[in-house]
N, C-alpha and C. Protein backbone atom coordinates (compact mmCIF):
# COMPACT_ATOMS: atom_id res chain seq x y z
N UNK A 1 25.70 -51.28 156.67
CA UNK A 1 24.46 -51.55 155.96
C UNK A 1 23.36 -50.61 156.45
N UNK A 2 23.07 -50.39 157.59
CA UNK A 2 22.21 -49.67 158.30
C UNK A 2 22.41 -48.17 158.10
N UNK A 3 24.11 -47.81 157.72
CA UNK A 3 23.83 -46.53 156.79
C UNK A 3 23.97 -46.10 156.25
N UNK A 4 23.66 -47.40 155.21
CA UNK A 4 23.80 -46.77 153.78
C UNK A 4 21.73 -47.06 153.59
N UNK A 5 21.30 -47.57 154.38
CA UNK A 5 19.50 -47.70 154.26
C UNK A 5 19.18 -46.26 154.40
N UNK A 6 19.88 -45.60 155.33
CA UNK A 6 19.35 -44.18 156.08
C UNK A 6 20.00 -43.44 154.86
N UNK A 7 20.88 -43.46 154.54
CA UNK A 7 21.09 -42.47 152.97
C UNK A 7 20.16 -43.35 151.77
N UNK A 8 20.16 -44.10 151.49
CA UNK A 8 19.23 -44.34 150.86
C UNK A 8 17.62 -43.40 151.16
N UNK A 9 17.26 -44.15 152.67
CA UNK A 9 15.87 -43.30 152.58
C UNK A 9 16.04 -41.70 152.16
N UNK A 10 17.28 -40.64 152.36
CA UNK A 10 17.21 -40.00 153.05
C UNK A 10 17.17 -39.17 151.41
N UNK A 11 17.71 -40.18 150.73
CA UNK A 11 18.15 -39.31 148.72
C UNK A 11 16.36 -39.76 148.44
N UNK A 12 15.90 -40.65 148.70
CA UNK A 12 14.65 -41.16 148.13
C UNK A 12 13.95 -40.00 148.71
N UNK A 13 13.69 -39.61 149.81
CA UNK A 13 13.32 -38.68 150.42
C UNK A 13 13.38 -37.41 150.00
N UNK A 14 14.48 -36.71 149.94
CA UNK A 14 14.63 -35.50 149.49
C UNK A 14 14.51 -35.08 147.97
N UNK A 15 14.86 -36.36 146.91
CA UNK A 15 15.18 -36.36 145.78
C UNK A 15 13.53 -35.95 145.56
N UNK A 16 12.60 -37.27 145.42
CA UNK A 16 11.57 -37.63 145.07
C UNK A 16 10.46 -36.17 145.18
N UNK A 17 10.84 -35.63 146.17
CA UNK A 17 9.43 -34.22 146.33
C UNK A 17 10.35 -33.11 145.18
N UNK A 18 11.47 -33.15 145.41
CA UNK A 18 12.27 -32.35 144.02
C UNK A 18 11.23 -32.66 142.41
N UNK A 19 11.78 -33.66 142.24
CA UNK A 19 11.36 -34.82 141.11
C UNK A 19 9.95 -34.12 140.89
N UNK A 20 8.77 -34.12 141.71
CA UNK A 20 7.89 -34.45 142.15
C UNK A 20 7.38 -32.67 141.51
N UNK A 21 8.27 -31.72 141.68
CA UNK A 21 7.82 -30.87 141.02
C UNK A 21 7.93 -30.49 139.42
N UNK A 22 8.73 -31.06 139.50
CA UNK A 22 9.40 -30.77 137.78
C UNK A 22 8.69 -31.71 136.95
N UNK A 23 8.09 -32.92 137.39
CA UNK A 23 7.18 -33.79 136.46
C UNK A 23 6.16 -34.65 138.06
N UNK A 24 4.83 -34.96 137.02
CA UNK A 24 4.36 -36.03 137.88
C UNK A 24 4.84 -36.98 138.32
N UNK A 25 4.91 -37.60 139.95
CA UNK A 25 5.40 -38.75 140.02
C UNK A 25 4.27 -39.92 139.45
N UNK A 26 2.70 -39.54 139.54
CA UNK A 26 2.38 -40.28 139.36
C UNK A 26 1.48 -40.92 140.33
N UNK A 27 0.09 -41.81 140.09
CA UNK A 27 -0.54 -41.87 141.50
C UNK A 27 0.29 -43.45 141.82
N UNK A 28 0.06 -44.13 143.15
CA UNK A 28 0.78 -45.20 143.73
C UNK A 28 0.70 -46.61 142.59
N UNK A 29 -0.51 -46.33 141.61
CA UNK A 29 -0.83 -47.55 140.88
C UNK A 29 0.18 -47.40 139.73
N UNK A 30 -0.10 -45.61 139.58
CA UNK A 30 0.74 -45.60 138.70
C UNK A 30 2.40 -46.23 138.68
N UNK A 31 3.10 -45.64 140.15
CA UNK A 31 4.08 -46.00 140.09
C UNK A 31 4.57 -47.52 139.85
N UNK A 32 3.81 -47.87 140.68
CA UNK A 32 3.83 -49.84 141.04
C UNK A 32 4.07 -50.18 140.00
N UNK A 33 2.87 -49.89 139.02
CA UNK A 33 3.10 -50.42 137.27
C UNK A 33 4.06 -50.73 136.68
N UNK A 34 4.89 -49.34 136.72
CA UNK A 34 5.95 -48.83 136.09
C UNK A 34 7.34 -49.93 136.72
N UNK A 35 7.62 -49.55 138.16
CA UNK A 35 8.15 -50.35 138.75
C UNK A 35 8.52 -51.97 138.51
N UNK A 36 7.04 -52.36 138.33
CA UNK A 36 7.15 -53.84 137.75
C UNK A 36 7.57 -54.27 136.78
N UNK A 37 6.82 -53.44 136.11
CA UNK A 37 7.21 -53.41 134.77
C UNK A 37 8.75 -53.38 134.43
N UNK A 38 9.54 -52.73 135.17
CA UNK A 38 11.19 -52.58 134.61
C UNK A 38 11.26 -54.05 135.62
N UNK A 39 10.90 -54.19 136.83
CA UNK A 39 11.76 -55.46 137.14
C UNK A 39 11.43 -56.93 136.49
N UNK A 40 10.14 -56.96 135.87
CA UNK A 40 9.88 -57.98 134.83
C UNK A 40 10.59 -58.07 133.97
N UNK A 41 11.14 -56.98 133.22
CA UNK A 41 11.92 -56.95 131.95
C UNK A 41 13.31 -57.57 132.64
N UNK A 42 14.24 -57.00 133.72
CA UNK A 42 14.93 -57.21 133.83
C UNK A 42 15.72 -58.32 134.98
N UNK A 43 14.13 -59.35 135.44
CA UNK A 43 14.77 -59.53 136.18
C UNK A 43 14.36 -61.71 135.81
N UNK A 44 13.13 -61.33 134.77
CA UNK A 44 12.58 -62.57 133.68
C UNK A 44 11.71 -63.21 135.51
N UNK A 45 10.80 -62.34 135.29
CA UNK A 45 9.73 -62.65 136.68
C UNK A 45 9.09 -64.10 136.33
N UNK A 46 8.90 -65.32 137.00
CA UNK A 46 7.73 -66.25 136.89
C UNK A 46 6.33 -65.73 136.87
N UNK A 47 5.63 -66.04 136.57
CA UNK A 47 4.01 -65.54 136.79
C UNK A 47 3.76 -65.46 137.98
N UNK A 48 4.14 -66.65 139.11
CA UNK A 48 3.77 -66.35 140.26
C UNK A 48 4.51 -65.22 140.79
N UNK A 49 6.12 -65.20 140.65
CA UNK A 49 7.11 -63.62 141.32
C UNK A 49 6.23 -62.45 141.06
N UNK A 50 5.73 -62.62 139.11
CA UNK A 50 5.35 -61.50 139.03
C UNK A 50 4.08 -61.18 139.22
N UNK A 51 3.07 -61.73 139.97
CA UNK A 51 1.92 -61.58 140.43
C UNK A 51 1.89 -60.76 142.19
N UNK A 52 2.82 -61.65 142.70
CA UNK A 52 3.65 -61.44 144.00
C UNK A 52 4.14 -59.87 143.77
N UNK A 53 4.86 -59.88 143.01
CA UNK A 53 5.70 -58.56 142.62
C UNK A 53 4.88 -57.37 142.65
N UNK A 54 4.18 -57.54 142.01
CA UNK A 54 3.09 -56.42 141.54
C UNK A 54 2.47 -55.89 142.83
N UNK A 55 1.93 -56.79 143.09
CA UNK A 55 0.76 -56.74 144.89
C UNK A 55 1.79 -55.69 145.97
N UNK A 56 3.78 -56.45 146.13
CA UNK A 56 4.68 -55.51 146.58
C UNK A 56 4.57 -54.17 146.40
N UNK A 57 4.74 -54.18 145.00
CA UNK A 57 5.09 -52.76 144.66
C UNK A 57 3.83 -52.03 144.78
N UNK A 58 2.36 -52.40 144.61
CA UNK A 58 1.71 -51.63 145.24
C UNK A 58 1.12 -51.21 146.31
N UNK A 59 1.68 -51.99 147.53
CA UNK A 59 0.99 -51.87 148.53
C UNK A 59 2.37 -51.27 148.99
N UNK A 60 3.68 -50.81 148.83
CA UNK A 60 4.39 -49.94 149.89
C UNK A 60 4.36 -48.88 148.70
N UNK A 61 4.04 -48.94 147.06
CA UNK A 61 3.88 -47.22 146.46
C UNK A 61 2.77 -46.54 147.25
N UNK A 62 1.80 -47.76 147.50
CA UNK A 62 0.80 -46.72 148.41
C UNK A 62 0.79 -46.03 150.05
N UNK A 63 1.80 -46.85 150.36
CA UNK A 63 2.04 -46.82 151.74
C UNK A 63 3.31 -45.23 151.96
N UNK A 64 4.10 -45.11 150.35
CA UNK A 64 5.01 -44.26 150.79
C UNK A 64 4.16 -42.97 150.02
N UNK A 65 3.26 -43.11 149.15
CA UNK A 65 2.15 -41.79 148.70
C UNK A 65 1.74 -40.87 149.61
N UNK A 66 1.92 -40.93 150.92
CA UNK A 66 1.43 -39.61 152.27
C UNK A 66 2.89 -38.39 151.88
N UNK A 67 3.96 -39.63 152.21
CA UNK A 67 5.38 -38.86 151.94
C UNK A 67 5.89 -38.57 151.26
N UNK A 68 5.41 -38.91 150.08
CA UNK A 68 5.48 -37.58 148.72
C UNK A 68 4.85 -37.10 148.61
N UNK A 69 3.88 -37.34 148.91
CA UNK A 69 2.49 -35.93 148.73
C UNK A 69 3.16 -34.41 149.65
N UNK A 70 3.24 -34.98 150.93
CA UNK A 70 3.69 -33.98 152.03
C UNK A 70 5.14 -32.98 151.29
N UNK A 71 5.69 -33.83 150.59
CA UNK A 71 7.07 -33.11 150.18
C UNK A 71 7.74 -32.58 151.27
N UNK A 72 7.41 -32.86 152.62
CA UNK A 72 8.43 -32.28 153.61
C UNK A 72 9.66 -32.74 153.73
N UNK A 73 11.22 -32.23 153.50
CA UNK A 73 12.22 -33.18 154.04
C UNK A 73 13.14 -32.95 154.90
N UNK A 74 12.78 -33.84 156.38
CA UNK A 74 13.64 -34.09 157.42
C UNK A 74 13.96 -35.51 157.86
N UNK A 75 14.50 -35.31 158.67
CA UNK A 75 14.95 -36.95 159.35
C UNK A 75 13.64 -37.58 159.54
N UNK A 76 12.76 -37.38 159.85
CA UNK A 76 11.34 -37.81 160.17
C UNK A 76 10.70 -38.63 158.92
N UNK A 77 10.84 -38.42 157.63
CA UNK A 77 10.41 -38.63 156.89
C UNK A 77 11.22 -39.57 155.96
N UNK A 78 12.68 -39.20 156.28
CA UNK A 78 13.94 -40.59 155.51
C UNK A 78 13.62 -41.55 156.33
N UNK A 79 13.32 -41.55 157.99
CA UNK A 79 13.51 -42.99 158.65
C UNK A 79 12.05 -43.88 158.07
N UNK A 80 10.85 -42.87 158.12
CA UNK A 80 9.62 -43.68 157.72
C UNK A 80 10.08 -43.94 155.85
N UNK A 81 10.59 -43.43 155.05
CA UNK A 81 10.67 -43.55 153.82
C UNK A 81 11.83 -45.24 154.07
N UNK A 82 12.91 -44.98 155.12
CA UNK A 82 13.87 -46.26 155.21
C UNK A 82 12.95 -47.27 155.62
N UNK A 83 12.36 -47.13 156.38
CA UNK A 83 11.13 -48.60 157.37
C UNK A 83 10.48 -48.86 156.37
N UNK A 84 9.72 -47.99 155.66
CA UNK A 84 8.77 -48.73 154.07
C UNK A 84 9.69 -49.54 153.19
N UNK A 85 11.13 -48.98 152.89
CA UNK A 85 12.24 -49.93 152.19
C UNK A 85 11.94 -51.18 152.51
N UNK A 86 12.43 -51.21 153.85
CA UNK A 86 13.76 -52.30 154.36
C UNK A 86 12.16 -52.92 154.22
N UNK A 87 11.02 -52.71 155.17
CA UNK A 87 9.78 -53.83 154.71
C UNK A 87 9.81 -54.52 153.64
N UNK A 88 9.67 -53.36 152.36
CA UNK A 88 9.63 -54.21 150.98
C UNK A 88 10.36 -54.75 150.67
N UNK A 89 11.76 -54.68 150.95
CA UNK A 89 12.83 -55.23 150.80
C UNK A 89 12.40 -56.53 151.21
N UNK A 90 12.23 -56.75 152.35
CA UNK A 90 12.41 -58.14 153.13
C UNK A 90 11.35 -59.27 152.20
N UNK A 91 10.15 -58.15 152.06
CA UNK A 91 9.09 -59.09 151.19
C UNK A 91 9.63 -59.64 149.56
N UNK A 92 10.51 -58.47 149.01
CA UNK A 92 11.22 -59.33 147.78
C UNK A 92 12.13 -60.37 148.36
N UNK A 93 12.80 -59.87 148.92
CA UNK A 93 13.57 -61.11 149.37
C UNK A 93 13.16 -62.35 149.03
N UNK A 94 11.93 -62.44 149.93
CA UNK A 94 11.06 -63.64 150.45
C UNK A 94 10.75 -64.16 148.58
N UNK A 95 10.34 -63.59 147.63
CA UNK A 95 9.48 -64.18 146.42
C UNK A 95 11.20 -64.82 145.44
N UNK A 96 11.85 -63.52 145.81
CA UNK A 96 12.99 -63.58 144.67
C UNK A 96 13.77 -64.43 144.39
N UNK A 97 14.33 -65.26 143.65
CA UNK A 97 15.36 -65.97 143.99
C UNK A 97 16.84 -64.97 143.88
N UNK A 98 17.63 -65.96 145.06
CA UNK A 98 19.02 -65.07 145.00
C UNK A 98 19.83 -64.62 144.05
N UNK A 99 19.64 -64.67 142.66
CA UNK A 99 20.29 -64.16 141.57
C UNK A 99 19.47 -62.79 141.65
N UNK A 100 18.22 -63.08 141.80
CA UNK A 100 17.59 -62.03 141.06
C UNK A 100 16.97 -60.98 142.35
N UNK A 101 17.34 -61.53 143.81
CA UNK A 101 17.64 -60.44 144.37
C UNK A 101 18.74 -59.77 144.23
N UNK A 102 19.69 -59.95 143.67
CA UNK A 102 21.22 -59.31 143.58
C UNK A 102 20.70 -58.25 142.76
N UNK A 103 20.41 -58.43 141.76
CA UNK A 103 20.21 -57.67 140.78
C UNK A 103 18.86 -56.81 140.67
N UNK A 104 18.21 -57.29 141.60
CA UNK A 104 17.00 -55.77 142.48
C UNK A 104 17.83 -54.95 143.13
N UNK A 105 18.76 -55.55 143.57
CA UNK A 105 20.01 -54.94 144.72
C UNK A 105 20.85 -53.50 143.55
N UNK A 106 21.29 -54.62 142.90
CA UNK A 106 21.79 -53.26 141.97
C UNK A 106 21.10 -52.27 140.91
N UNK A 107 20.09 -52.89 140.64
CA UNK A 107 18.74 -51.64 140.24
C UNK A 107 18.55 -50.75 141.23
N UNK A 108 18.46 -51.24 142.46
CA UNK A 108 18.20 -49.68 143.12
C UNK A 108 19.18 -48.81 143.58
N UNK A 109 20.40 -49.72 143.04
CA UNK A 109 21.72 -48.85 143.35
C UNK A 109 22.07 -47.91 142.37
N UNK A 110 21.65 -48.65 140.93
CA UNK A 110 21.57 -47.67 140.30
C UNK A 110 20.73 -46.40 139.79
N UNK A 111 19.79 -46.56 140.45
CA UNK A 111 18.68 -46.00 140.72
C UNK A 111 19.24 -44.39 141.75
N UNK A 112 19.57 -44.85 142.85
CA UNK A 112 20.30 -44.20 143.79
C UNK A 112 21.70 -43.62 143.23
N UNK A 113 22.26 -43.75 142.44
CA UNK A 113 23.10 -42.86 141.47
C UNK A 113 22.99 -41.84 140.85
N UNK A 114 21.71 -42.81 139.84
CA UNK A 114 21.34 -41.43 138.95
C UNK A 114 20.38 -40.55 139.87
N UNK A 115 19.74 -40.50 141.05
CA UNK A 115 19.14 -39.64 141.76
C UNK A 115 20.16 -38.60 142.33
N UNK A 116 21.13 -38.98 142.81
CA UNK A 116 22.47 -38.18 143.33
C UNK A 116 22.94 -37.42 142.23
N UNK A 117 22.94 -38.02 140.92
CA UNK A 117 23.57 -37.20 139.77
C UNK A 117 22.74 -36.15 139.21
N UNK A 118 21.32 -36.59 139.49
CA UNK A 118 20.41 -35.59 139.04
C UNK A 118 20.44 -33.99 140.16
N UNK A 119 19.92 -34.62 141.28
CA UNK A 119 20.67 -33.34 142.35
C UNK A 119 21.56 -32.90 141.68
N UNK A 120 22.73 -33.56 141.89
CA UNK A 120 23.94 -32.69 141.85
C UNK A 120 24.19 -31.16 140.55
N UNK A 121 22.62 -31.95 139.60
CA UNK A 121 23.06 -31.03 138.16
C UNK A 121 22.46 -29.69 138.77
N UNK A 122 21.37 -29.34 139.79
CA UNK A 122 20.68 -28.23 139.85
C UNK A 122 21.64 -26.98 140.67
C-alpha cells in the first residue's frame, strides 16, 4: 500500500507539471470545483458530504498549488505531493460512507491510468 501511495504521488507529480504545460491546470478553486463536481455526480453526495467535500477538495487543491506551480520533479516533491494525498484521503474517509469510499478509491485509480496512458503517448 505504501508503494503504490509513493507511485501514485510520484505520476501525480511528474504527470501534472507535464499537463500543466499543454493546457491550464487551473487556479486551486478552480480545480476543487471541478473535482467535486465529478465526485457529486458519481458518487450521489448528501448535502452535508457535499458541503464537507467541497471545503476537502479545496483546502489540499490549495495546499498542493506551490507544487504545481514549481513544476519541479523529484523525490522531494512526490513524498510532499503523497503526504497531501494520504491527508485528504484520511479526511474523505472520515465524511464518506464505505461504498462510496470504494469508489473514490477507484476514481483515482482510474484517474492514475489514464495519467500513465497519457505519458506513455508522448
Amino acid at each position: 500500500m505504501k508503494k503504490q501511495l509513493i507511485i501514485t504521488g510520484l505520476c501525480l507529480v511528474l504527470a501534472v507539471p507535464s499537463f500543466a504545460q499543454q493546457r491550464q491546470v487551473g487556479t486551486p478553486d478552480m480545480r476543487a470545483k471541478r473535482q467535486t463536481e465529478r465526485m457529486n455526480e458519481s458518487l450521489n453526495l448528501t448535502e452535508t458530504q457535499l458541503t464537507s467535500v467541497s471545503a476537502i477538495n479545496l483546502k489540499y487543491a490549495r495546499e498542493m498549488q506551490p507544487i504545481l506551480q514549481d513544476g519541479e520533479r523529484n523525490l522531494k516533491t512526490a513524498r510532499q505531493a503523497r503526504d497531501i494525498m494520504q491527508r485528504k484521503d484520511k479526511e474523505m474517509k472520515a465524511v464518506l460512507d464505505a461504498a462510496q469510499y470504494q469508489q473514490y478509491e477507484q476514481m483515482k485509480e482510474a484517474l492514475r491510468k489514464e495519467v500513465k496512458e497519457r505519458r506513455g503517448r508522448k
